[in-house]
ModelCIF file with pLDDT and N, C-alpha, C, O atoms, coordinates in Angstrom:
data_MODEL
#
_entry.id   MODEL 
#
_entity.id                         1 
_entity.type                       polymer 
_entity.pdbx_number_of_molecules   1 
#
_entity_poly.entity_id                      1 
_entity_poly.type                           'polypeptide(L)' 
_entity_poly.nstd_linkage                   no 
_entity_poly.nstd_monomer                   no 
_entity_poly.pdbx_seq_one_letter_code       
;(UNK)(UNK)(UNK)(UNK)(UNK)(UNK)(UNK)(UNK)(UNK)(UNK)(UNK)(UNK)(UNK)(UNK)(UNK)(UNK)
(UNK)(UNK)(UNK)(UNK)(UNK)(UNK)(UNK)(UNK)(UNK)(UNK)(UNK)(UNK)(UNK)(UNK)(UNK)(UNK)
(UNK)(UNK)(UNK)(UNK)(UNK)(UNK)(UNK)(UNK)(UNK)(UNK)
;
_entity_poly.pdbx_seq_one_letter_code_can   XXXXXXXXXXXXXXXXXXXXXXXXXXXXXXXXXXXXXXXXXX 
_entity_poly.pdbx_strand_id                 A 
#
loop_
_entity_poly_seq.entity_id 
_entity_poly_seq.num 
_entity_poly_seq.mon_id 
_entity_poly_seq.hetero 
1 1  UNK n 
1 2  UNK n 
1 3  UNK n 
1 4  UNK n 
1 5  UNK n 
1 6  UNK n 
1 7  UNK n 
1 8  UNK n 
1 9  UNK n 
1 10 UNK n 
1 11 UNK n 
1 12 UNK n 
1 13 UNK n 
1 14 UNK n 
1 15 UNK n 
1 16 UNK n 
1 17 UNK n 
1 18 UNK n 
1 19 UNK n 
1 20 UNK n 
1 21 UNK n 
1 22 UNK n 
1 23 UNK n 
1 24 UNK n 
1 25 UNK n 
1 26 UNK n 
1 27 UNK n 
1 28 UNK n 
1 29 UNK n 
1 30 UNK n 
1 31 UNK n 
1 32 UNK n 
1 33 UNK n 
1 34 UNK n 
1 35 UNK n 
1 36 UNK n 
1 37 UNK n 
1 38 UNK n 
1 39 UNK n 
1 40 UNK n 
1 41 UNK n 
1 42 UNK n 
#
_struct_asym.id          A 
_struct_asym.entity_id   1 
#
loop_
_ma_qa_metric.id 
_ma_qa_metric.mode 
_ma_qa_metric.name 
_ma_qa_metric.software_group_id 
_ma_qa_metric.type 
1 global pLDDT . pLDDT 
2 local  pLDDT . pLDDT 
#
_ma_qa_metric_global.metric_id      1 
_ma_qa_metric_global.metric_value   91.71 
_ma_qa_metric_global.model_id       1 
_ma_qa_metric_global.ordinal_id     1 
#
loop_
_ma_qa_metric_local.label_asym_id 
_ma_qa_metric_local.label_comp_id 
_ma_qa_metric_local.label_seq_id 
_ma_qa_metric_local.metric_id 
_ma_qa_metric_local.metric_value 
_ma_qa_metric_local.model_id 
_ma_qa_metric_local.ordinal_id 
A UNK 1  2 86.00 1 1  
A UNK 2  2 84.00 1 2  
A UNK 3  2 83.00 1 3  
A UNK 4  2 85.00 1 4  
A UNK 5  2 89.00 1 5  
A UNK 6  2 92.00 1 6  
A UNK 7  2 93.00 1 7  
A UNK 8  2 95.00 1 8  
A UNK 9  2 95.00 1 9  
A UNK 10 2 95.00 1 10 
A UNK 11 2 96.00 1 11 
A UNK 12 2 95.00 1 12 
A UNK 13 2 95.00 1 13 
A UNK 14 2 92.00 1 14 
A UNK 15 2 90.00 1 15 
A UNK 16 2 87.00 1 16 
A UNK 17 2 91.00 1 17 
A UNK 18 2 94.00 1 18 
A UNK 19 2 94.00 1 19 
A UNK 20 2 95.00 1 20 
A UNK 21 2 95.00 1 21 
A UNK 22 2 96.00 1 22 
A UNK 23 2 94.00 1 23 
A UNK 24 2 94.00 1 24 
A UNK 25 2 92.00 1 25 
A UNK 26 2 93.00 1 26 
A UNK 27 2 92.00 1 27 
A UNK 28 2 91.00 1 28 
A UNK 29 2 91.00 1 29 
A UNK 30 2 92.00 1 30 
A UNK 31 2 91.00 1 31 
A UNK 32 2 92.00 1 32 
A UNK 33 2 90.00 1 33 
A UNK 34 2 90.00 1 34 
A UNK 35 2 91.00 1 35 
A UNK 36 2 92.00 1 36 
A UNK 37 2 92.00 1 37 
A UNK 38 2 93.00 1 38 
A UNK 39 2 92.00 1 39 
A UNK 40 2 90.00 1 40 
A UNK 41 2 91.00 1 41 
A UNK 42 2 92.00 1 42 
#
loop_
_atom_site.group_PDB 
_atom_site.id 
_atom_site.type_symbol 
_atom_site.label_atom_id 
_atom_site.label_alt_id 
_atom_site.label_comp_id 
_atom_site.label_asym_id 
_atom_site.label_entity_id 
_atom_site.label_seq_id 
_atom_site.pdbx_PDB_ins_code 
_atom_site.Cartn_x 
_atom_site.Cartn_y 
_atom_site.Cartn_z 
_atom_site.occupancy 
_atom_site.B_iso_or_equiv 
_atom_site.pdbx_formal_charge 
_atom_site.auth_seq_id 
_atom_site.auth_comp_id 
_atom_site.auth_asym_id 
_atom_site.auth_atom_id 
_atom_site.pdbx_PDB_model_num 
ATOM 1   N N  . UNK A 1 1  ? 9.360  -5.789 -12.446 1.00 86.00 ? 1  UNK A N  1 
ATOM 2   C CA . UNK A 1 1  ? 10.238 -6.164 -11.344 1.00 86.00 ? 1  UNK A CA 1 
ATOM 3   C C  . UNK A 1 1  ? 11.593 -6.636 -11.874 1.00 86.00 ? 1  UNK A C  1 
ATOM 4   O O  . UNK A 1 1  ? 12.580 -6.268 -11.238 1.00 86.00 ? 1  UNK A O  1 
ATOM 5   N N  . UNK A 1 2  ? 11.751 -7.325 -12.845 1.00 84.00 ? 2  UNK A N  1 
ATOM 6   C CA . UNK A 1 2  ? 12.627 -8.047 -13.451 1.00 84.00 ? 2  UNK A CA 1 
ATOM 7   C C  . UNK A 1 2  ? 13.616 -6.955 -13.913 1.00 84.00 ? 2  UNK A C  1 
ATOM 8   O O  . UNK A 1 2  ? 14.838 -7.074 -13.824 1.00 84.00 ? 2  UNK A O  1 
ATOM 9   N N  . UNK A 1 3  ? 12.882 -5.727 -14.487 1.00 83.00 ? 3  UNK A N  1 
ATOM 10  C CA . UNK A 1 3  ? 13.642 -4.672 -15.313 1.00 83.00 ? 3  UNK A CA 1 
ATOM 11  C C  . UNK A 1 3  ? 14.479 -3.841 -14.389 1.00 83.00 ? 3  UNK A C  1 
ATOM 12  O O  . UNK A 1 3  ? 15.317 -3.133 -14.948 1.00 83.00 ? 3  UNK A O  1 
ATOM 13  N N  . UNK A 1 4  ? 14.412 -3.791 -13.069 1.00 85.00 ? 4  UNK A N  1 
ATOM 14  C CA . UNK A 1 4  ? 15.189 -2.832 -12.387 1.00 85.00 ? 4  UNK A CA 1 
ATOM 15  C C  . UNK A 1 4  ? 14.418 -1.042 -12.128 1.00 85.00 ? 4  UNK A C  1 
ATOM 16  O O  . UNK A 1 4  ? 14.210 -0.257 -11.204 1.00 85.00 ? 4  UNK A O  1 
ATOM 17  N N  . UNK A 1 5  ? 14.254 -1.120 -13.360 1.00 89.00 ? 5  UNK A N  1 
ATOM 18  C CA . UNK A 1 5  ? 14.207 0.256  -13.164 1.00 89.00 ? 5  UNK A CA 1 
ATOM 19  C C  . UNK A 1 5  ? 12.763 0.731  -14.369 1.00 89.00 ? 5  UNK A C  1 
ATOM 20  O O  . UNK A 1 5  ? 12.601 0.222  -15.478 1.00 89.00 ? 5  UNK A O  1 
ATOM 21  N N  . UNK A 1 6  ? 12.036 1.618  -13.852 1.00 92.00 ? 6  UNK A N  1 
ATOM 22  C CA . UNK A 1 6  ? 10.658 1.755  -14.874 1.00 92.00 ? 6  UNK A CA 1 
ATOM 23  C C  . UNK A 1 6  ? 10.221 2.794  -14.166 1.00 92.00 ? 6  UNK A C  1 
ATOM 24  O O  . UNK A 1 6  ? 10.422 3.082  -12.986 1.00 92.00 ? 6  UNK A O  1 
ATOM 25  N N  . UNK A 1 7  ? 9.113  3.762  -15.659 1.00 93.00 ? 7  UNK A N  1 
ATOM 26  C CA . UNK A 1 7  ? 8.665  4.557  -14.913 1.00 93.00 ? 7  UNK A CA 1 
ATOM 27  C C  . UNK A 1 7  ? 7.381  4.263  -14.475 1.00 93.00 ? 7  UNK A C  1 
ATOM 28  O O  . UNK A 1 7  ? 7.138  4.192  -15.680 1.00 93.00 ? 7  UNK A O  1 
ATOM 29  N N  . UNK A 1 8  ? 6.268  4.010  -13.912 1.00 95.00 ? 8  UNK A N  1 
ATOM 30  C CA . UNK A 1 8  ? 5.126  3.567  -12.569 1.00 95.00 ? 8  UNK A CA 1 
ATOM 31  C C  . UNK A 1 8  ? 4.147  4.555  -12.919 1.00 95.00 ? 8  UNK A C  1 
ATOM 32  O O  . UNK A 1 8  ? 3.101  4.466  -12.275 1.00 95.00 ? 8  UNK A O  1 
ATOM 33  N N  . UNK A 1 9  ? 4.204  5.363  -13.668 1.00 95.00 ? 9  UNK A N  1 
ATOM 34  C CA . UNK A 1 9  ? 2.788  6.459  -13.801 1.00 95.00 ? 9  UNK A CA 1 
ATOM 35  C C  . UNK A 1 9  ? 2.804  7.593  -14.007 1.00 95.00 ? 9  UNK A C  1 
ATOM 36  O O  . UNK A 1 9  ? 3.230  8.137  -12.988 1.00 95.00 ? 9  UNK A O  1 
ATOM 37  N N  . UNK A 1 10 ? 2.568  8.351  -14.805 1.00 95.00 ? 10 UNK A N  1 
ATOM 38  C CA . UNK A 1 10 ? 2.395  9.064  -15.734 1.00 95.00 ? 10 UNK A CA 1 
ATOM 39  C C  . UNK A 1 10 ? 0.922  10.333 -15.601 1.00 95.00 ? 10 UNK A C  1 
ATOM 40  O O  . UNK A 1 10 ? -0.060 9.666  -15.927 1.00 95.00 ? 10 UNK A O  1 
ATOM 41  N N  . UNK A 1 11 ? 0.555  11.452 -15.348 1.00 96.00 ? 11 UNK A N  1 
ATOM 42  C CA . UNK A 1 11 ? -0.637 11.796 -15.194 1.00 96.00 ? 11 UNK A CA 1 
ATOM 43  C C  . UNK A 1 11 ? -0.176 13.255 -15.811 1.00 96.00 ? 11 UNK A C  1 
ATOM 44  O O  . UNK A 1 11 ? 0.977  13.618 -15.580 1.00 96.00 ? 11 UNK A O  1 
ATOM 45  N N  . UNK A 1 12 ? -0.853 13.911 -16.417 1.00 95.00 ? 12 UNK A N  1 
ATOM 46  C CA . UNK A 1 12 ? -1.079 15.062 -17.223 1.00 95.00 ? 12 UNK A CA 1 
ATOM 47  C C  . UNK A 1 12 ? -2.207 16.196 -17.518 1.00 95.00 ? 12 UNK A C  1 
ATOM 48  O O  . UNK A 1 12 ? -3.163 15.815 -18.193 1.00 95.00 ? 12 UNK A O  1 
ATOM 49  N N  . UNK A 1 13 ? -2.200 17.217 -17.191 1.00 95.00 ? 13 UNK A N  1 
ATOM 50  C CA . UNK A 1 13 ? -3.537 17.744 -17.295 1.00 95.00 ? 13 UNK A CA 1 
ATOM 51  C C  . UNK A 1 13 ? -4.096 18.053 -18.263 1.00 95.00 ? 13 UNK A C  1 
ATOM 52  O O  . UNK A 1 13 ? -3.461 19.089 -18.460 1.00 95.00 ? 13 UNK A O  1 
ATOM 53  N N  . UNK A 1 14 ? -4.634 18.022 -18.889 1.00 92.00 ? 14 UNK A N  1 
ATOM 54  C CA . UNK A 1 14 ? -5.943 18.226 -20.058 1.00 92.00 ? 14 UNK A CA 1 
ATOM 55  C C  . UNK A 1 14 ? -5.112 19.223 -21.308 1.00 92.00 ? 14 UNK A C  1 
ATOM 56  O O  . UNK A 1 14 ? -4.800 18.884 -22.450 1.00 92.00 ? 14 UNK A O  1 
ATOM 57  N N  . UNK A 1 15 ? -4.935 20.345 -20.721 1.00 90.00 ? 15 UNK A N  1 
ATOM 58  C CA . UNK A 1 15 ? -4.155 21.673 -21.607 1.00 90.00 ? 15 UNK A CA 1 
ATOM 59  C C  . UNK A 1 15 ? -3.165 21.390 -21.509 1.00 90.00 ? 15 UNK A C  1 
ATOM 60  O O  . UNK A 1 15 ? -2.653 22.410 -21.048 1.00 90.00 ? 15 UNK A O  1 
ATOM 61  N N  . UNK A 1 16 ? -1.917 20.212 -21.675 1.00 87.00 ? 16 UNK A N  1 
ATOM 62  C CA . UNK A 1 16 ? -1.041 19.921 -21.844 1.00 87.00 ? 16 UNK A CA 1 
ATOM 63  C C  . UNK A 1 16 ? 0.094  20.417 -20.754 1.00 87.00 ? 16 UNK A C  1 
ATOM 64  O O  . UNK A 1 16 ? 1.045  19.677 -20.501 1.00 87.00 ? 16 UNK A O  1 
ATOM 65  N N  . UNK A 1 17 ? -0.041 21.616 -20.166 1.00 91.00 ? 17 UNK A N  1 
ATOM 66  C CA . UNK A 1 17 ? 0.904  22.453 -19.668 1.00 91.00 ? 17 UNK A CA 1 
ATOM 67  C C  . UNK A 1 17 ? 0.992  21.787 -17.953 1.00 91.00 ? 17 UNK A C  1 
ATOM 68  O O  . UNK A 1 17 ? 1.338  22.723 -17.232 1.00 91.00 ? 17 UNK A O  1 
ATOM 69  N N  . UNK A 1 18 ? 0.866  20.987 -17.436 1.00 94.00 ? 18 UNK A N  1 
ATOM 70  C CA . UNK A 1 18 ? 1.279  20.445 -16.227 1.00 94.00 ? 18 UNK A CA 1 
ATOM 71  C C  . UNK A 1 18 ? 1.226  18.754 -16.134 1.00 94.00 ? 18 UNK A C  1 
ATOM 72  O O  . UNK A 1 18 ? 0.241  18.215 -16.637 1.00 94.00 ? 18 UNK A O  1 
ATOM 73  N N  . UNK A 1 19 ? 1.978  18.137 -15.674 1.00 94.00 ? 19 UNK A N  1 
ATOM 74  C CA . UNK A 1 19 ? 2.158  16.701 -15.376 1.00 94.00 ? 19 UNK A CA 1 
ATOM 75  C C  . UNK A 1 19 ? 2.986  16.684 -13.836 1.00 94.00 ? 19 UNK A C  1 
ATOM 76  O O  . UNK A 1 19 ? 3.588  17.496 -13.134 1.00 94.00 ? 19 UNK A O  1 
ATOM 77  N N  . UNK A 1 20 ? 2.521  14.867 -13.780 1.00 95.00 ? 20 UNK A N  1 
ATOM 78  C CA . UNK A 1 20 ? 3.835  14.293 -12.713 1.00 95.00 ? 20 UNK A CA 1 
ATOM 79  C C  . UNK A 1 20 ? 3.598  12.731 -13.138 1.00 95.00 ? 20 UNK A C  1 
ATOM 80  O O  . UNK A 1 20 ? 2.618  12.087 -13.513 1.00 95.00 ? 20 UNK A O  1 
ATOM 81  N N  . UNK A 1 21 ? 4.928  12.448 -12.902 1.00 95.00 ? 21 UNK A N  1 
ATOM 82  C CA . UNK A 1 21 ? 5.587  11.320 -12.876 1.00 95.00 ? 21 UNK A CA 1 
ATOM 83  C C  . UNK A 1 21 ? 5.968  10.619 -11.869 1.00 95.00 ? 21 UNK A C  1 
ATOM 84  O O  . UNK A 1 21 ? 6.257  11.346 -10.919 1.00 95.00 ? 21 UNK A O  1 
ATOM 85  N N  . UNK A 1 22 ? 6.144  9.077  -11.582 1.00 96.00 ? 22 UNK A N  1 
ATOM 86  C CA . UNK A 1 22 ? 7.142  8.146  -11.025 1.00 96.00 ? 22 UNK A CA 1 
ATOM 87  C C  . UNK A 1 22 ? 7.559  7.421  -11.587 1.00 96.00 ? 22 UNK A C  1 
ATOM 88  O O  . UNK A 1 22 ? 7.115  6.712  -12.491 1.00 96.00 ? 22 UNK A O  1 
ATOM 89  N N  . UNK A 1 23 ? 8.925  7.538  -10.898 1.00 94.00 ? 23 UNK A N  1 
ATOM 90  C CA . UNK A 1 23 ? 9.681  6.212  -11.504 1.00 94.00 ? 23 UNK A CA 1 
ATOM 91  C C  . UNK A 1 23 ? 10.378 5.342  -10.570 1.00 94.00 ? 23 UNK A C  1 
ATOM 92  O O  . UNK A 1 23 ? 10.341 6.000  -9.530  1.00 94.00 ? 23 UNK A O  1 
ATOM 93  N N  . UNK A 1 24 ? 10.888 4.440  -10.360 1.00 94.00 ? 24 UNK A N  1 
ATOM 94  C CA . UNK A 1 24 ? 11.411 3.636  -9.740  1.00 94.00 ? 24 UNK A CA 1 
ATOM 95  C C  . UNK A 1 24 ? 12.897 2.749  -10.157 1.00 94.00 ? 24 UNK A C  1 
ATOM 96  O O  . UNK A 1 24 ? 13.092 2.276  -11.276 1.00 94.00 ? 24 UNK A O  1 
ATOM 97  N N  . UNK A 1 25 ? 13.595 2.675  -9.323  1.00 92.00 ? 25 UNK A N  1 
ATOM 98  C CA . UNK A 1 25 ? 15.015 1.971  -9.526  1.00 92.00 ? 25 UNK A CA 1 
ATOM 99  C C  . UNK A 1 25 ? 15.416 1.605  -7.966  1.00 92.00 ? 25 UNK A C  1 
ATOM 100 O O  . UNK A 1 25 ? 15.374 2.193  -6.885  1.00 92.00 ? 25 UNK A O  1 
ATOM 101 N N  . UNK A 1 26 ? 15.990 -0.191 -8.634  1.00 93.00 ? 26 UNK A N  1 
ATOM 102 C CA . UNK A 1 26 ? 15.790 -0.986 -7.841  1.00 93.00 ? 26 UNK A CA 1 
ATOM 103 C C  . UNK A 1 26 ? 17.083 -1.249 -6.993  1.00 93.00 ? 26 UNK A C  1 
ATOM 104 O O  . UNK A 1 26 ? 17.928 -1.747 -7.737  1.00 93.00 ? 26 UNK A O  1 
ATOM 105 N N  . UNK A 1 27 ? 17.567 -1.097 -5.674  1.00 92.00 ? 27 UNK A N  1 
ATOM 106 C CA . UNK A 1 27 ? 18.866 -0.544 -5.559  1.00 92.00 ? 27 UNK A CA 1 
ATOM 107 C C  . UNK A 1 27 ? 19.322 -2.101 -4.612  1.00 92.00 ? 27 UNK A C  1 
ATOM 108 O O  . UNK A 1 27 ? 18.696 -3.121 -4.323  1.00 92.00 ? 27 UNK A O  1 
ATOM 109 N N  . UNK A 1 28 ? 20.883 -1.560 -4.324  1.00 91.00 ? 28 UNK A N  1 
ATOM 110 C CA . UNK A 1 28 ? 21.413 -2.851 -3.175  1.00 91.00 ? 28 UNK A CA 1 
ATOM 111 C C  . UNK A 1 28 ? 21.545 -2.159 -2.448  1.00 91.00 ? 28 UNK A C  1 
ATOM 112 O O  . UNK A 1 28 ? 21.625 -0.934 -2.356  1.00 91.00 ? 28 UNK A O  1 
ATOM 113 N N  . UNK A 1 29 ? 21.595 -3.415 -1.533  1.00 91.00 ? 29 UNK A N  1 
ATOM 114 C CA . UNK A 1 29 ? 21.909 -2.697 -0.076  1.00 91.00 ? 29 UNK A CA 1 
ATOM 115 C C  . UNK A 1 29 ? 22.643 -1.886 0.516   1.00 91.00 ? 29 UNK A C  1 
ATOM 116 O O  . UNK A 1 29 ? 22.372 -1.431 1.628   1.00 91.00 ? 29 UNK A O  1 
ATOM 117 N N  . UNK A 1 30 ? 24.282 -1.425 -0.543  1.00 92.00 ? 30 UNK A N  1 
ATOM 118 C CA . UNK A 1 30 ? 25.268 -0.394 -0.532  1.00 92.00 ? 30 UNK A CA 1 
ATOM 119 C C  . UNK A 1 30 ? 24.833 0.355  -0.790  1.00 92.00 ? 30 UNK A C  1 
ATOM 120 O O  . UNK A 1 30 ? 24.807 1.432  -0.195  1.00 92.00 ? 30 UNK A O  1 
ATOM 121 N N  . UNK A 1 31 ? 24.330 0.075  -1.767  1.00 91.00 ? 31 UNK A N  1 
ATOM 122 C CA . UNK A 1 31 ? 23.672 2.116  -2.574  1.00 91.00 ? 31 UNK A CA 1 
ATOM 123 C C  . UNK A 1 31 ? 22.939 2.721  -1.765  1.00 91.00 ? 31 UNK A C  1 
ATOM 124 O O  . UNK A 1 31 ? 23.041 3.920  -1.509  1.00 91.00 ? 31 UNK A O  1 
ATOM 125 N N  . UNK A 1 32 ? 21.892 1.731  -1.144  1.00 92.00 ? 32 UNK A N  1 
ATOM 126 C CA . UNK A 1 32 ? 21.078 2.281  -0.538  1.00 92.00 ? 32 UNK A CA 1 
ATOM 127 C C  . UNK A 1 32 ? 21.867 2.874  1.164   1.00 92.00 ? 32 UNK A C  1 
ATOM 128 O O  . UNK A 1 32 ? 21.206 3.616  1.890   1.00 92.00 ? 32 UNK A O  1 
ATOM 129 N N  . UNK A 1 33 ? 23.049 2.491  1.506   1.00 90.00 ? 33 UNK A N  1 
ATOM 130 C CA . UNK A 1 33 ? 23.569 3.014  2.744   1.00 90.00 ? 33 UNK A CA 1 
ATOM 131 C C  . UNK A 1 33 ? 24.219 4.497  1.988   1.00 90.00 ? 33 UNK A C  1 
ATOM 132 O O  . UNK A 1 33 ? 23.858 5.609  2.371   1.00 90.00 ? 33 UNK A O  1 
ATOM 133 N N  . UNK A 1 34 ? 24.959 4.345  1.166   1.00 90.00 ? 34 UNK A N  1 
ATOM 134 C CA . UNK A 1 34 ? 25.781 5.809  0.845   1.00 90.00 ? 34 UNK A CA 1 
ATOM 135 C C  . UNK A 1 34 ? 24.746 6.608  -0.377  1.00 90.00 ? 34 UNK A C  1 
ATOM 136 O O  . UNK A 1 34 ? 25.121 7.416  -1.227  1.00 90.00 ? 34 UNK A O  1 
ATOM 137 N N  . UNK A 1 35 ? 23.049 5.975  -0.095  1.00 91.00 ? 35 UNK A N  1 
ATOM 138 C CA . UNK A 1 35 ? 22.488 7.263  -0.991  1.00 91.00 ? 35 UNK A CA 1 
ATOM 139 C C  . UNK A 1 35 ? 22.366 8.510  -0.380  1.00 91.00 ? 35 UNK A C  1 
ATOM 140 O O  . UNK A 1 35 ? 21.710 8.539  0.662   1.00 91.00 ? 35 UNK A O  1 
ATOM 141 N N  . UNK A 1 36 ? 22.879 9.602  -0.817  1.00 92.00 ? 36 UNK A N  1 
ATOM 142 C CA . UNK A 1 36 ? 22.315 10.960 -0.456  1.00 92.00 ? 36 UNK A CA 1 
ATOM 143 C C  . UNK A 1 36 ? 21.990 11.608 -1.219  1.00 92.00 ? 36 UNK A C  1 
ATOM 144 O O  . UNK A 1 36 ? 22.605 11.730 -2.278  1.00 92.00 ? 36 UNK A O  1 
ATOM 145 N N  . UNK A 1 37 ? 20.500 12.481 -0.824  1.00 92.00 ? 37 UNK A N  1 
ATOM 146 C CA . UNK A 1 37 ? 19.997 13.250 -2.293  1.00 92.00 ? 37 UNK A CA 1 
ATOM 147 C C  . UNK A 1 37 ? 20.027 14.288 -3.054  1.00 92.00 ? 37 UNK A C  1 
ATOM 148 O O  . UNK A 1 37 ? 19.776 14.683 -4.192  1.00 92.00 ? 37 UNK A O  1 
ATOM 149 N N  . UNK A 1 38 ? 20.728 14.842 -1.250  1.00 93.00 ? 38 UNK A N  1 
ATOM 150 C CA . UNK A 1 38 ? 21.524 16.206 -2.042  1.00 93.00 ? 38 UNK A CA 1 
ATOM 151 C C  . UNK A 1 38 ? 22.432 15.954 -2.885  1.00 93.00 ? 38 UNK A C  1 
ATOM 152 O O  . UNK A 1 38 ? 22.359 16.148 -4.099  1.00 93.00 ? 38 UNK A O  1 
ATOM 153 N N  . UNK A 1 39 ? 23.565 15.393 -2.128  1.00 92.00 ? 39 UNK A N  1 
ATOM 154 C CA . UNK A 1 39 ? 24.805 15.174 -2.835  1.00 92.00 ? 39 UNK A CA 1 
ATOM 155 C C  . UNK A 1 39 ? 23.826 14.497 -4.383  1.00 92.00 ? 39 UNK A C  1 
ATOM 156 O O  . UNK A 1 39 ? 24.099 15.148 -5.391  1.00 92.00 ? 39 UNK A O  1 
ATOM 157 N N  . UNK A 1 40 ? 23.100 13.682 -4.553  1.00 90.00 ? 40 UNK A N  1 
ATOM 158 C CA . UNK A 1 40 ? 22.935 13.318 -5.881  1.00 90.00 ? 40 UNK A CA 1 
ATOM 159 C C  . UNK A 1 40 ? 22.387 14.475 -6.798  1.00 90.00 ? 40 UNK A C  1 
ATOM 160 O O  . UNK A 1 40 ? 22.553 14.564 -8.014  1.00 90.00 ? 40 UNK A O  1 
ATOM 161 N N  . UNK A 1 41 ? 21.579 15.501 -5.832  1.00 91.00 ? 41 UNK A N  1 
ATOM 162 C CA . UNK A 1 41 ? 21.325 16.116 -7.256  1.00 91.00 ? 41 UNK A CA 1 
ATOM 163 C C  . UNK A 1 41 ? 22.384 17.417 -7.350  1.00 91.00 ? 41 UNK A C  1 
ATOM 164 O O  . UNK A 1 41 ? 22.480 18.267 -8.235  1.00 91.00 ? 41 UNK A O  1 
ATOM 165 N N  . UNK A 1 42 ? 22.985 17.286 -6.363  1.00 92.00 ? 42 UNK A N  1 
ATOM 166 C CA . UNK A 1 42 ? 24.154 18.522 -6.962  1.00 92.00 ? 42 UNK A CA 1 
ATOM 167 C C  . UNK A 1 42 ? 24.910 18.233 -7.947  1.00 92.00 ? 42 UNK A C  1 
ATOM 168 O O  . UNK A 1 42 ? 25.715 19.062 -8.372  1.00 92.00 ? 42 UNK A O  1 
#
């Protein structure tokens, strides 16, 4: 909590060749009004 930002879990399948992840980051109340996710991942 303290750190802001971490990744939360980790899972992988056996033969190496597929995973998923979370992560988390801890935002203010601005960021969180002008987040958009397109615009972020363009």
């Amino acid at each position: 909590e303290k750190s802001g930002n971490f990744i939360d879990m980790y899972a992988s399948a056996d033969d190496g060749f597929d995973n998923i992840n979370i992560s988390a980051q801890k935002l203010s109340k601005s960021e969180i009004k002008k987040f958009d996710a397109v615009e972020n991942f363009k």
